[in-house]
C-alpha atoms as a PDB file:
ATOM      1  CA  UNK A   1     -31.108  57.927 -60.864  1.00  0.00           C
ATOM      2  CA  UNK A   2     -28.863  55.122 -59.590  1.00  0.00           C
ATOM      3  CA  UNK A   3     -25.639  54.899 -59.736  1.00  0.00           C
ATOM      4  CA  UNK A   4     -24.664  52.029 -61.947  1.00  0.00           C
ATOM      5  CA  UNK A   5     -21.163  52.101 -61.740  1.00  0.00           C
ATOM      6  CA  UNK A   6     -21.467  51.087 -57.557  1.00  0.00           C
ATOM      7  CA  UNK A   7     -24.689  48.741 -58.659  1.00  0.00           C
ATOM      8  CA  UNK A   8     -22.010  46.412 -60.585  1.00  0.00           C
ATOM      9  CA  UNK A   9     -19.457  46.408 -57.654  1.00  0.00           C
ATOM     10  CA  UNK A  10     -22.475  45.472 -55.647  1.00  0.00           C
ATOM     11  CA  UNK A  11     -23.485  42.611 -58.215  1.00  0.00           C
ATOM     12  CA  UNK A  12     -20.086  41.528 -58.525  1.00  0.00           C
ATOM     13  CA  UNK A  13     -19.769  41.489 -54.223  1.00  0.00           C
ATOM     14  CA  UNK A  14     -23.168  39.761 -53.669  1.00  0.00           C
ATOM     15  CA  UNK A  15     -22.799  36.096 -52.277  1.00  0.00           C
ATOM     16  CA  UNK A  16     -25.614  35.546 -55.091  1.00  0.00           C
ATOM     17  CA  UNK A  17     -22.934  35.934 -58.058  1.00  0.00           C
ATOM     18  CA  UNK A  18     -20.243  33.617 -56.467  1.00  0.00           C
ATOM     19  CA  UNK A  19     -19.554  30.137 -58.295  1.00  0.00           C
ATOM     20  CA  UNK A  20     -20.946  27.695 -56.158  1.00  0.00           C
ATOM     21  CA  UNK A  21     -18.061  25.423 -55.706  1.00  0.00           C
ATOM     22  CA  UNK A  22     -16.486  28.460 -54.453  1.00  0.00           C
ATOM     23  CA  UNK A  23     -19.115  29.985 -51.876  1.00  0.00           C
ATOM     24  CA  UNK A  24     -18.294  28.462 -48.563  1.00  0.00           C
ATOM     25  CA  UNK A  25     -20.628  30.059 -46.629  1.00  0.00           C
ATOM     26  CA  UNK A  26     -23.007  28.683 -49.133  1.00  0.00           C
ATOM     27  CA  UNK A  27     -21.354  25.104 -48.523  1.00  0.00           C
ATOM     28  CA  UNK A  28     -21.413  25.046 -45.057  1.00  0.00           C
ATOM     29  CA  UNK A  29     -25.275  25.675 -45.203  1.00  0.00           C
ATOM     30  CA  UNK A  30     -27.267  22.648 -42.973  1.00  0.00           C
ATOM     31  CA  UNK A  31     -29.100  21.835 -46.611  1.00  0.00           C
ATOM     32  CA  UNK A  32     -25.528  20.901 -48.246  1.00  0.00           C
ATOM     33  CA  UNK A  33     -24.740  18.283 -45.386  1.00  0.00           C
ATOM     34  CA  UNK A  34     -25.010  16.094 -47.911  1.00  0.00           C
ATOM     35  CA  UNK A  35     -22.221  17.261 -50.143  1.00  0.00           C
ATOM     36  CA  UNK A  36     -20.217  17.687 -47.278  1.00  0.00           C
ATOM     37  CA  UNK A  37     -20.559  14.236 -46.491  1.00  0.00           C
ATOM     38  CA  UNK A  38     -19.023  12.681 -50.280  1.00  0.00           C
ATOM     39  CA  UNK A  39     -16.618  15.247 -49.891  1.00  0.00           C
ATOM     40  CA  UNK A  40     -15.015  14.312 -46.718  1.00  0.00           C
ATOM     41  CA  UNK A  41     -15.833  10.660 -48.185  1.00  0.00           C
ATOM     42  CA  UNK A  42     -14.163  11.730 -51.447  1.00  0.00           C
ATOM     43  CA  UNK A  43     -11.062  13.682 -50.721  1.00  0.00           C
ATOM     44  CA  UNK A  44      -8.761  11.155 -48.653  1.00  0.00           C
ATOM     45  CA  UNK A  45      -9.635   8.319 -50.529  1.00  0.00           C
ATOM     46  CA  UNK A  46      -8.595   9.571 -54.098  1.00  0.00           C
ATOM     47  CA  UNK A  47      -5.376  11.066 -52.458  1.00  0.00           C
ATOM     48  CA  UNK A  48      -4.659   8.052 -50.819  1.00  0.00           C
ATOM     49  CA  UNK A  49      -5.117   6.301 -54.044  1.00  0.00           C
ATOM     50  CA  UNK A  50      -2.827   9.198 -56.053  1.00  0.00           C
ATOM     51  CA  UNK A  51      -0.252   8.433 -52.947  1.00  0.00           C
ATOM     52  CA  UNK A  52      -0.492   4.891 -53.808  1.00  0.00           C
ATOM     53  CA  UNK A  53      -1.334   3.813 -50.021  1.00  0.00           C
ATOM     54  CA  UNK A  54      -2.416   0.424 -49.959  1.00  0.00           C
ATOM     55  CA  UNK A  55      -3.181  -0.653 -46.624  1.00  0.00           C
ATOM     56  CA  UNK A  56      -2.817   0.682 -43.115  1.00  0.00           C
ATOM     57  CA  UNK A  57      -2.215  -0.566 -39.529  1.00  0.00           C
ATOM     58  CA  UNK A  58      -4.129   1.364 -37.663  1.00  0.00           C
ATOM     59  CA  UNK A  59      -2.890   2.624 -33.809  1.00  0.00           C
ATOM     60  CA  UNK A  60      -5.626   4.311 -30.859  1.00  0.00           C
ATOM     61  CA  UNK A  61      -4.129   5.208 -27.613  1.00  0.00           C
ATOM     62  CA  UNK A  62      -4.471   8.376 -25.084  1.00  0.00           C
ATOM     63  CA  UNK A  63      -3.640  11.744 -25.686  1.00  0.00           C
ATOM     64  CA  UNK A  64      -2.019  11.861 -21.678  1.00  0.00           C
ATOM     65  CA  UNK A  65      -0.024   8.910 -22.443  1.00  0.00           C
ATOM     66  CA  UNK A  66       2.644  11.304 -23.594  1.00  0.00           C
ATOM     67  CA  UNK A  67       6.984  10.459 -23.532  1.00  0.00           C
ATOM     68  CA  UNK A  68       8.919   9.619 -20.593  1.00  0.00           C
ATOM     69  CA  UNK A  69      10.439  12.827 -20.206  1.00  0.00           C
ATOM     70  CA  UNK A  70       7.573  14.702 -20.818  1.00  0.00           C
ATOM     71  CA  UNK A  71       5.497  12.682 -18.055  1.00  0.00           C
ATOM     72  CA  UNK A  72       8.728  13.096 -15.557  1.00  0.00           C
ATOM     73  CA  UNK A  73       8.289  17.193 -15.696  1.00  0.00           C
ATOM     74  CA  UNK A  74       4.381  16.775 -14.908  1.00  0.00           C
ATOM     75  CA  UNK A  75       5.198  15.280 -12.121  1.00  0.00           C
ATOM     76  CA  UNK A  76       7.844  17.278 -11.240  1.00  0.00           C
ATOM     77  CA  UNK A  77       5.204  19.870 -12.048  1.00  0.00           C
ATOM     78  CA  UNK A  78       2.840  18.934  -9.458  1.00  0.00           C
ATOM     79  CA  UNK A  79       5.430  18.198  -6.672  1.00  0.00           C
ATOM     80  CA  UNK A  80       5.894  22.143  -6.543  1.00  0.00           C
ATOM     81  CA  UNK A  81       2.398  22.756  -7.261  1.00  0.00           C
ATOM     82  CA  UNK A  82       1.878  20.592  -3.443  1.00  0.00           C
ATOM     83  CA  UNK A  83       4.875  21.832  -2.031  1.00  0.00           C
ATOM     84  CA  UNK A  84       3.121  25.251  -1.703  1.00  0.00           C
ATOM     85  CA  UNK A  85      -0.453  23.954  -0.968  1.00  0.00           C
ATOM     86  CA  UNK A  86       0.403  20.682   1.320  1.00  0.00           C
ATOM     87  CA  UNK A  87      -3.617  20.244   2.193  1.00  0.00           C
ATOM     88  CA  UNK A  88      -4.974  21.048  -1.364  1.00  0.00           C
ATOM     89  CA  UNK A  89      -6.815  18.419  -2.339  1.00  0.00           C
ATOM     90  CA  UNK A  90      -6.681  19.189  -6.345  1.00  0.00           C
ATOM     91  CA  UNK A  91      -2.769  19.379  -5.917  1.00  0.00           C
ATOM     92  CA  UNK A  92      -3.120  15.988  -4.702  1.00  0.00           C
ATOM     93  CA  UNK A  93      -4.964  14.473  -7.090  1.00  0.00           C
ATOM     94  CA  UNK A  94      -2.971  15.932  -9.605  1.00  0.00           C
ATOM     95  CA  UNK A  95       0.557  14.329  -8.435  1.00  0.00           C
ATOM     96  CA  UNK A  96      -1.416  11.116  -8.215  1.00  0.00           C
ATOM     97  CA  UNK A  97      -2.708  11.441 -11.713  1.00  0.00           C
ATOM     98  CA  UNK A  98       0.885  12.609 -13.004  1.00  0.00           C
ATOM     99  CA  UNK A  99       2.519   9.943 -11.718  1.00  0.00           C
ATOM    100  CA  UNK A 100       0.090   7.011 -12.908  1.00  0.00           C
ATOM    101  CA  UNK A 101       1.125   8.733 -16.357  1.00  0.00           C
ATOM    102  CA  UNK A 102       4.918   8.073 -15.886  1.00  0.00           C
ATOM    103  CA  UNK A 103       4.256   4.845 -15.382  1.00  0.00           C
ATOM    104  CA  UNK A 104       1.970   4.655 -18.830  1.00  0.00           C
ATOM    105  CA  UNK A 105       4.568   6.684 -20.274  1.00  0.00           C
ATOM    106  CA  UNK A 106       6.483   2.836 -21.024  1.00  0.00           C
ATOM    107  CA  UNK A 107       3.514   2.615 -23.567  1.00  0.00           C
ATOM    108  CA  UNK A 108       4.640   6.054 -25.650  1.00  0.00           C
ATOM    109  CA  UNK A 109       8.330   4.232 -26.301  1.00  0.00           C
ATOM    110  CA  UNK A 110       6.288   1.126 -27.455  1.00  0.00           C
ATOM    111  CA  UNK A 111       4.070   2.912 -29.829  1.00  0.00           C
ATOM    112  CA  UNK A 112       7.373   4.622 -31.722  1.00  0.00           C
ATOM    113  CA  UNK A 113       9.115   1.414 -31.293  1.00  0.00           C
ATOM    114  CA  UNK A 114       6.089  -0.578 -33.137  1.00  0.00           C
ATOM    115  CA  UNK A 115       5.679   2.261 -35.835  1.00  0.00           C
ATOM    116  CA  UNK A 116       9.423   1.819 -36.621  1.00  0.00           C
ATOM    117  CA  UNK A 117       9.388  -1.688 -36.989  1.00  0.00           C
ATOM    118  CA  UNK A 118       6.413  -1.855 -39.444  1.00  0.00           C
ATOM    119  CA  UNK A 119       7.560   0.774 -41.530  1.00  0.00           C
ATOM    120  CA  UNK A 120      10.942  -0.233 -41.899  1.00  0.00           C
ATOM    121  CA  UNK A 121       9.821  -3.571 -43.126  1.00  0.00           C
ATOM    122  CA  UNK A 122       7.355  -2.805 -45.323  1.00  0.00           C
ATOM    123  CA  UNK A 123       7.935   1.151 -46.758  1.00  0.00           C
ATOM    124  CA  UNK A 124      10.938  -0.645 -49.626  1.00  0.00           C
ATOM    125  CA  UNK A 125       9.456   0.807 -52.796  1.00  0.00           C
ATOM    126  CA  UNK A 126       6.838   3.177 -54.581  1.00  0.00           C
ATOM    127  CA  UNK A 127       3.630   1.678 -52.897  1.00  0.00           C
ATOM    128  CA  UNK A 128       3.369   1.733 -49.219  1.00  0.00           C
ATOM    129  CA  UNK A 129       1.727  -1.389 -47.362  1.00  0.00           C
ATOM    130  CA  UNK A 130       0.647  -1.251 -43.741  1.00  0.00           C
ATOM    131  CA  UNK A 131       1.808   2.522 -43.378  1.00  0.00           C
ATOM    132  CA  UNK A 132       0.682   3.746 -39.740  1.00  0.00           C
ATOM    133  CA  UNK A 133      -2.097   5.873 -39.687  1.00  0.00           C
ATOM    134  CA  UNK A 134      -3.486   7.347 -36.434  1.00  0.00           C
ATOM    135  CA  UNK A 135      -5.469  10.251 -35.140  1.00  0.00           C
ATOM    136  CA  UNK A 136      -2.924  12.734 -35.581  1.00  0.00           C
ATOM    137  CA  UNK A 137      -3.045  14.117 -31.948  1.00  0.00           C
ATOM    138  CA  UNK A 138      -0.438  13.881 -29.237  1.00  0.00           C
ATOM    139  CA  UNK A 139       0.276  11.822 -26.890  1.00  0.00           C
ATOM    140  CA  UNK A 140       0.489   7.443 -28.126  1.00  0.00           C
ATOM    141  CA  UNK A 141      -0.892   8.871 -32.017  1.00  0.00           C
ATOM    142  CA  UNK A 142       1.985  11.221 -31.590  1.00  0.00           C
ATOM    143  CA  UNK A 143       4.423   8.175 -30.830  1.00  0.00           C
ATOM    144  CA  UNK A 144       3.606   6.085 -33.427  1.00  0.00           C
ATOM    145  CA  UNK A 145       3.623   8.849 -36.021  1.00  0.00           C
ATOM    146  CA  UNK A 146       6.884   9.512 -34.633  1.00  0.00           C
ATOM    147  CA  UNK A 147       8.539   6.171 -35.050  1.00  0.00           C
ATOM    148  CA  UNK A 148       7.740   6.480 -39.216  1.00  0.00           C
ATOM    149  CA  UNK A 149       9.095   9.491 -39.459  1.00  0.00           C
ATOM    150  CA  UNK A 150      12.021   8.743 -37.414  1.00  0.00           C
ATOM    151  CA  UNK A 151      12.441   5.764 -39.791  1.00  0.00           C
ATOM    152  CA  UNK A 152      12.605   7.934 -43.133  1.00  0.00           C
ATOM    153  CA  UNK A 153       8.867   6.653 -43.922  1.00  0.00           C
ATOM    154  CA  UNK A 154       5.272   7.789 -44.153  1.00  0.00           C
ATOM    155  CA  UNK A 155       2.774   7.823 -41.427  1.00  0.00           C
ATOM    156  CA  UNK A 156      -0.899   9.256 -41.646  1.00  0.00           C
ATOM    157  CA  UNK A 157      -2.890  11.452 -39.404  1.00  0.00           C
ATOM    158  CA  UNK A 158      -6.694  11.772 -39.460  1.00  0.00           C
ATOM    159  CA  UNK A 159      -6.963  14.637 -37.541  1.00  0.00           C
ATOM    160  CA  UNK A 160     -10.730  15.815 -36.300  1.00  0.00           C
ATOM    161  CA  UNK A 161     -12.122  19.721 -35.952  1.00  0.00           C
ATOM    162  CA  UNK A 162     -13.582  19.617 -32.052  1.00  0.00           C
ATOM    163  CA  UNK A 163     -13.694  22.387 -29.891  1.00  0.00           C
ATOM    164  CA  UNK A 164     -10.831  21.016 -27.645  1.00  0.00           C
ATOM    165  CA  UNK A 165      -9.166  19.781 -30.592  1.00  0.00           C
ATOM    166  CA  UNK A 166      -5.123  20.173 -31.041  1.00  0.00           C
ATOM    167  CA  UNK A 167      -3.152  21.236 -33.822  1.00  0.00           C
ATOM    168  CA  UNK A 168      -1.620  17.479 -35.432  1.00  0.00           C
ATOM    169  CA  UNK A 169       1.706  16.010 -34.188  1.00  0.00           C
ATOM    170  CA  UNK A 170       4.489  17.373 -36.428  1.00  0.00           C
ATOM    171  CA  UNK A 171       5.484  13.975 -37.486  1.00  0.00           C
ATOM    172  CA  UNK A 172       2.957  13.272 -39.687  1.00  0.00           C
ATOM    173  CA  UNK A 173       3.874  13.177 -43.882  1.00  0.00           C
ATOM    174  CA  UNK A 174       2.475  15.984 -44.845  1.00  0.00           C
ATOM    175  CA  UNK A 175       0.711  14.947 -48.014  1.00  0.00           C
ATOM    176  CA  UNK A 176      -1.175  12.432 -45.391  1.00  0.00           C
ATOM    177  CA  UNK A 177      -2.563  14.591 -42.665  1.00  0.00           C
ATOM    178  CA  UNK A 178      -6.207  15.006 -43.331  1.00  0.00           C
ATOM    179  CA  UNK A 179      -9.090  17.209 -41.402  1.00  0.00           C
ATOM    180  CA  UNK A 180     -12.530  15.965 -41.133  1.00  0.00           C
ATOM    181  CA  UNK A 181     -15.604  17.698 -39.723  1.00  0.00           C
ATOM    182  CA  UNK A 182     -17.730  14.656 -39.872  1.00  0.00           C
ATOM    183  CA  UNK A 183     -16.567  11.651 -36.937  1.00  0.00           C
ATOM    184  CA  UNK A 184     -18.853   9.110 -39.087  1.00  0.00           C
ATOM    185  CA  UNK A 185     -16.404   9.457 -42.139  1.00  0.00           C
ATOM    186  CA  UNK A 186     -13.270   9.398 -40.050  1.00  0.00           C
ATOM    187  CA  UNK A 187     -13.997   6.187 -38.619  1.00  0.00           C
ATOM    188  CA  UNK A 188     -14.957   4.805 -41.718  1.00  0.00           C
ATOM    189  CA  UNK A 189     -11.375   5.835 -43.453  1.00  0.00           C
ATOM    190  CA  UNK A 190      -9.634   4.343 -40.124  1.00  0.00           C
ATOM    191  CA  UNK A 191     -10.969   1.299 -41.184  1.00  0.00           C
ATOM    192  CA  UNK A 192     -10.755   1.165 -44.939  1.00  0.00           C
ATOM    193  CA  UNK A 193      -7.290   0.327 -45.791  1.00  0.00           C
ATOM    194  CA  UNK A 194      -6.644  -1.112 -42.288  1.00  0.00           C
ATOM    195  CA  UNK A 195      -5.357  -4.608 -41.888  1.00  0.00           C
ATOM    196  CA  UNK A 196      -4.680  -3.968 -38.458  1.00  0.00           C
ATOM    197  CA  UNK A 197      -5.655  -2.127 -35.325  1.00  0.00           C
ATOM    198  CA  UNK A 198      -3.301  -1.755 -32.313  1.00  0.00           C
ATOM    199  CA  UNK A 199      -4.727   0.086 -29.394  1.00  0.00           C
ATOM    200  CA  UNK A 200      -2.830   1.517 -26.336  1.00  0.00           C
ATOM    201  CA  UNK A 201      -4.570   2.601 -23.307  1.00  0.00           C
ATOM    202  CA  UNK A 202      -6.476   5.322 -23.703  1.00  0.00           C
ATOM    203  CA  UNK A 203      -9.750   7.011 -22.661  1.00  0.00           C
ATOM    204  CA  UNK A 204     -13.293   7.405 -24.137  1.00  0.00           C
ATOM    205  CA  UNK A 205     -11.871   7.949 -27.695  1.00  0.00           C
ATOM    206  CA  UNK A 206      -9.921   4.766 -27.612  1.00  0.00           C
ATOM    207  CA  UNK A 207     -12.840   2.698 -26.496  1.00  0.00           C
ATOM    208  CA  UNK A 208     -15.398   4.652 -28.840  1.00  0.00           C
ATOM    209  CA  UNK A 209     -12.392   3.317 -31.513  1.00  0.00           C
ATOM    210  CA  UNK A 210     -12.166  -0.418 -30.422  1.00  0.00           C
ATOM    211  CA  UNK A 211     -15.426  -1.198 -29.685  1.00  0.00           C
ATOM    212  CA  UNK A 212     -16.849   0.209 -33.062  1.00  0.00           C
ATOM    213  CA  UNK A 213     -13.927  -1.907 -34.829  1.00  0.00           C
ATOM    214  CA  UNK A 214     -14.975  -4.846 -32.581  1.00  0.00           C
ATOM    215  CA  UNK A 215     -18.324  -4.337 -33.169  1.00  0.00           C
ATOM    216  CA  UNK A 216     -17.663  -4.067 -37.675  1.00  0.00           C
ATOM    217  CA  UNK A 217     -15.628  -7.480 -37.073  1.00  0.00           C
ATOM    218  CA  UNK A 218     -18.203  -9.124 -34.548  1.00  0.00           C
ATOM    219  CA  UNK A 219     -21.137  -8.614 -37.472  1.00  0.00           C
ATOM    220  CA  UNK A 220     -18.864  -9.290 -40.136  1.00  0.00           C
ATOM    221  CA  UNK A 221     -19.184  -5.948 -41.533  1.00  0.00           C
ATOM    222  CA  UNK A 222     -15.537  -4.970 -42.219  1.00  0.00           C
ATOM    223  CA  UNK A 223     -12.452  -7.023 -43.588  1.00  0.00           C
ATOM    224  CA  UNK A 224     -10.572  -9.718 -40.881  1.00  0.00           C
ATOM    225  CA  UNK A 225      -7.910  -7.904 -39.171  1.00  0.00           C
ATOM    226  CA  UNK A 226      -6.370  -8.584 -35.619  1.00  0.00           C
ATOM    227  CA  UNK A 227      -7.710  -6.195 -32.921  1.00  0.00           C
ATOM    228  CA  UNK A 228      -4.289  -6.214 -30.577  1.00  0.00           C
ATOM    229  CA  UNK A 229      -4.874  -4.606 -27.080  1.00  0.00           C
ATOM    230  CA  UNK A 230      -1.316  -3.492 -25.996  1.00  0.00           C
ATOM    231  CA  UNK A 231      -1.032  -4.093 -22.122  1.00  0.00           C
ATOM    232  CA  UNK A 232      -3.274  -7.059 -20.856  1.00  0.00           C
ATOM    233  CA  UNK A 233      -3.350  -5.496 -17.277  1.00  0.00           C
ATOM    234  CA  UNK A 234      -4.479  -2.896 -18.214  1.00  0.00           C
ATOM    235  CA  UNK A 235      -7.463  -3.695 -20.545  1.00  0.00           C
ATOM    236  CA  UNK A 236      -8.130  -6.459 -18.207  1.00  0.00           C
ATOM    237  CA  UNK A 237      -9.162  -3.620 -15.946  1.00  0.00           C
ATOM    238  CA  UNK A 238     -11.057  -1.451 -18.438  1.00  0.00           C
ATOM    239  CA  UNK A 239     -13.167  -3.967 -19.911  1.00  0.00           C
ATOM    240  CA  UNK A 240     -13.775  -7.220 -18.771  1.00  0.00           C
ATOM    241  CA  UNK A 241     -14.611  -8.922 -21.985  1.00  0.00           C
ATOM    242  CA  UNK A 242     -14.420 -12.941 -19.868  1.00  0.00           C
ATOM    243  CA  UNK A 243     -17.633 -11.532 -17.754  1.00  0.00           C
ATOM    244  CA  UNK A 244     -19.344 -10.788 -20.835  1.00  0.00           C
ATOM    245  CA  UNK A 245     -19.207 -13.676 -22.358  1.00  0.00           C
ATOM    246  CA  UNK A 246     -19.899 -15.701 -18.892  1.00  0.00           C
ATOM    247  CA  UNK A 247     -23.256 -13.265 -19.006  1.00  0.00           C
ATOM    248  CA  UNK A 248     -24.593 -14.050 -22.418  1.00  0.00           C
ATOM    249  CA  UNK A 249     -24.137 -11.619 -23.654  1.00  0.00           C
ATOM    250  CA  UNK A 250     -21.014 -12.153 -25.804  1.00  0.00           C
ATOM    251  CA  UNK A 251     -20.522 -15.019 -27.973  1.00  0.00           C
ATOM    252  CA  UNK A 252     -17.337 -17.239 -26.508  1.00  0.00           C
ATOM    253  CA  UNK A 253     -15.874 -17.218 -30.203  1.00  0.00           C
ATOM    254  CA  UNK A 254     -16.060 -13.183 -30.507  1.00  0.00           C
ATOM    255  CA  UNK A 255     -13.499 -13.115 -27.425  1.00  0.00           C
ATOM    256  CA  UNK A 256     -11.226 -14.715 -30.057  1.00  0.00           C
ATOM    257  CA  UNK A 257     -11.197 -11.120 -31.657  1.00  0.00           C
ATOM    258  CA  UNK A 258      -8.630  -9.434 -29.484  1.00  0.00           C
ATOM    259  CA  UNK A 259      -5.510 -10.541 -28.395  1.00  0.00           C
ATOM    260  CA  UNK A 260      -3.385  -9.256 -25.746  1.00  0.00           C
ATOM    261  CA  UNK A 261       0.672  -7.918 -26.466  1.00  0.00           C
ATOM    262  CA  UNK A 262       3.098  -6.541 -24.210  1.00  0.00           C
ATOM    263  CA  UNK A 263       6.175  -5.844 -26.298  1.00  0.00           C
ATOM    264  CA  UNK A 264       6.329  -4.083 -30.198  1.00  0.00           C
ATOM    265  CA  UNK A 265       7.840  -7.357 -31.105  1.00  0.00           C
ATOM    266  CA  UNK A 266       4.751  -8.944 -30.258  1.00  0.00           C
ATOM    267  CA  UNK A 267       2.750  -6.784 -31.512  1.00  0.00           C
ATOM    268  CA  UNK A 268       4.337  -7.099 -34.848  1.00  0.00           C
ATOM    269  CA  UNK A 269       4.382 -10.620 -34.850  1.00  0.00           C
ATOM    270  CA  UNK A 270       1.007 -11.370 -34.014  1.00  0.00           C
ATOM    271  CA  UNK A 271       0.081  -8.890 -37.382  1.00  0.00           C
ATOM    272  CA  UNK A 272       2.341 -10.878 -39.433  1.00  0.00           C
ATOM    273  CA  UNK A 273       0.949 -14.530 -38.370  1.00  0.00           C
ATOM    274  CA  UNK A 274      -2.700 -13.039 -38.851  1.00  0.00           C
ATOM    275  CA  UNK A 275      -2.455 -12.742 -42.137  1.00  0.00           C
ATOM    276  CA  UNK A 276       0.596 -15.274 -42.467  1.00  0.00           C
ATOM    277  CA  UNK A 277      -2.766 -17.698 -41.894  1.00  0.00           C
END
């Protein structure tokens, strides 16, 4: 005969007799994408809403482009790394690399000086407009989450669960630091509240950022908001938008989407007039 008594531990224990809503290895199943999906949809919006958020200015830049300091000490880094390999090729590189950072390093300041400029002017009461949101990394997202907090106000980090991924900048509020599996629905609550994006050089992610923005603004898919590429000499380099418009392959009014800043000042100002207008 059976033992009953261990039979009922055993019912209890099976994954079978879990609630649902509390079975995560039943809600990470590939069938229940779709759940997963409104969820990630779901969650930041209706805490954004309980946090009364309003709207966002949104700011993409490179995880290298970290503070001056920091930058200084990878260089300093790779000037002993040399010192005992003189011919390596890799140490080379790497002191080349470091030092191209120092001078990007300008960029980190600017981020924290932009994010403390916005949020001091507009964080006065209960409801927060054009509160900095970010990617919740290091490097320029670290910045401009830094220049809220420094400021007393909220910032907001959308952090992202990759394989390489970092744990987020410890300047983000708290209550706004969010985790999503799904890049899809990240992008899409980048752009929700924004009434602004700001981007600092960067790599891949910062041009996966701006061109999908550019790309919601060019078909007229997303509310207007300036598109402000911080550091014309640099983007002029990345991308050369002039060449595709002189192709064809770019409308002549779409280069009207971006404009070029080099100071925080700027940067703020050219938000304000946009929607001044």
């Amino acid at each position: 005969m059976q033992d009953t008594e261990q039979n009922l531990k055993d019912i209890l224990a099976a994954p079978s007799y879990r609630l649902a809503e509390l079975d995560t290895s039943f809600l990470q199943r590939r069938e229940l994408r779709p759940i997963r999906l409104q969820l990630e949809l779901l969650k930041p919006e209706m805490i954004l809403s309980e946090q009364r958020i309003n709207s966002t200015i949104v700011v993409f830049g490179g995880t290298q482009v970290v503070a001056p300091e920091e930058a200084q000490e990878g260089v300093a880094q790779a000037e002993r790394d040399l010192e005992q390999s003189p011919g390596n090729a890799k140490f080379q590189r790497r002191l080349s690399r470091a030092r191209s950072i120092v001078e990007k390093s300008k960029y980190y300041e600017a981020a924290r000086e932009f994010s403390r400029l916005v949020s001091v002017a507009c964080q006065n009461n209960d409801s927060y407009d054009y509160v900095i949101t970010t990617g919740g990394g290091p490097g320029i997202m670290e910045a401009a989450n830094r220049g809220a907090f420094e400021a007393g106000c909220k910032s907001m980090g959308l952090n992202i669960t990759i394989p390489e991924e970092q744990a987020p900048n410890p300047y983000i509020t708290p209550e706004l630091c969010f985790q999503f599996h799904y890049f899809a629905l990240r992008k899409m609550h980048f752009l929700f509240r924004a009434k602004a994006l700001v981007v600092f050089p960067g790599g891949f992610g910062t041009l996966d950022e701006l061109f999908n923005a550019l790309t919601l603004r060019q078909t007229r898919r997303m509310q207007e908001i300036p598109i402000i590429l911080f550091g014309e000499e640099y983007w002029s380099r990345v991308v050369d938008f002039q060449f595709l418009a002189d192709q064809g392959v770019v409308c002549d009014e779409h280069l009207n989407l971006i404009s070029y800043v080099e100071t925080p000042e700027q940067a703020w100002k050219a938000v304000s007039q946009f929607h001044d207008h």
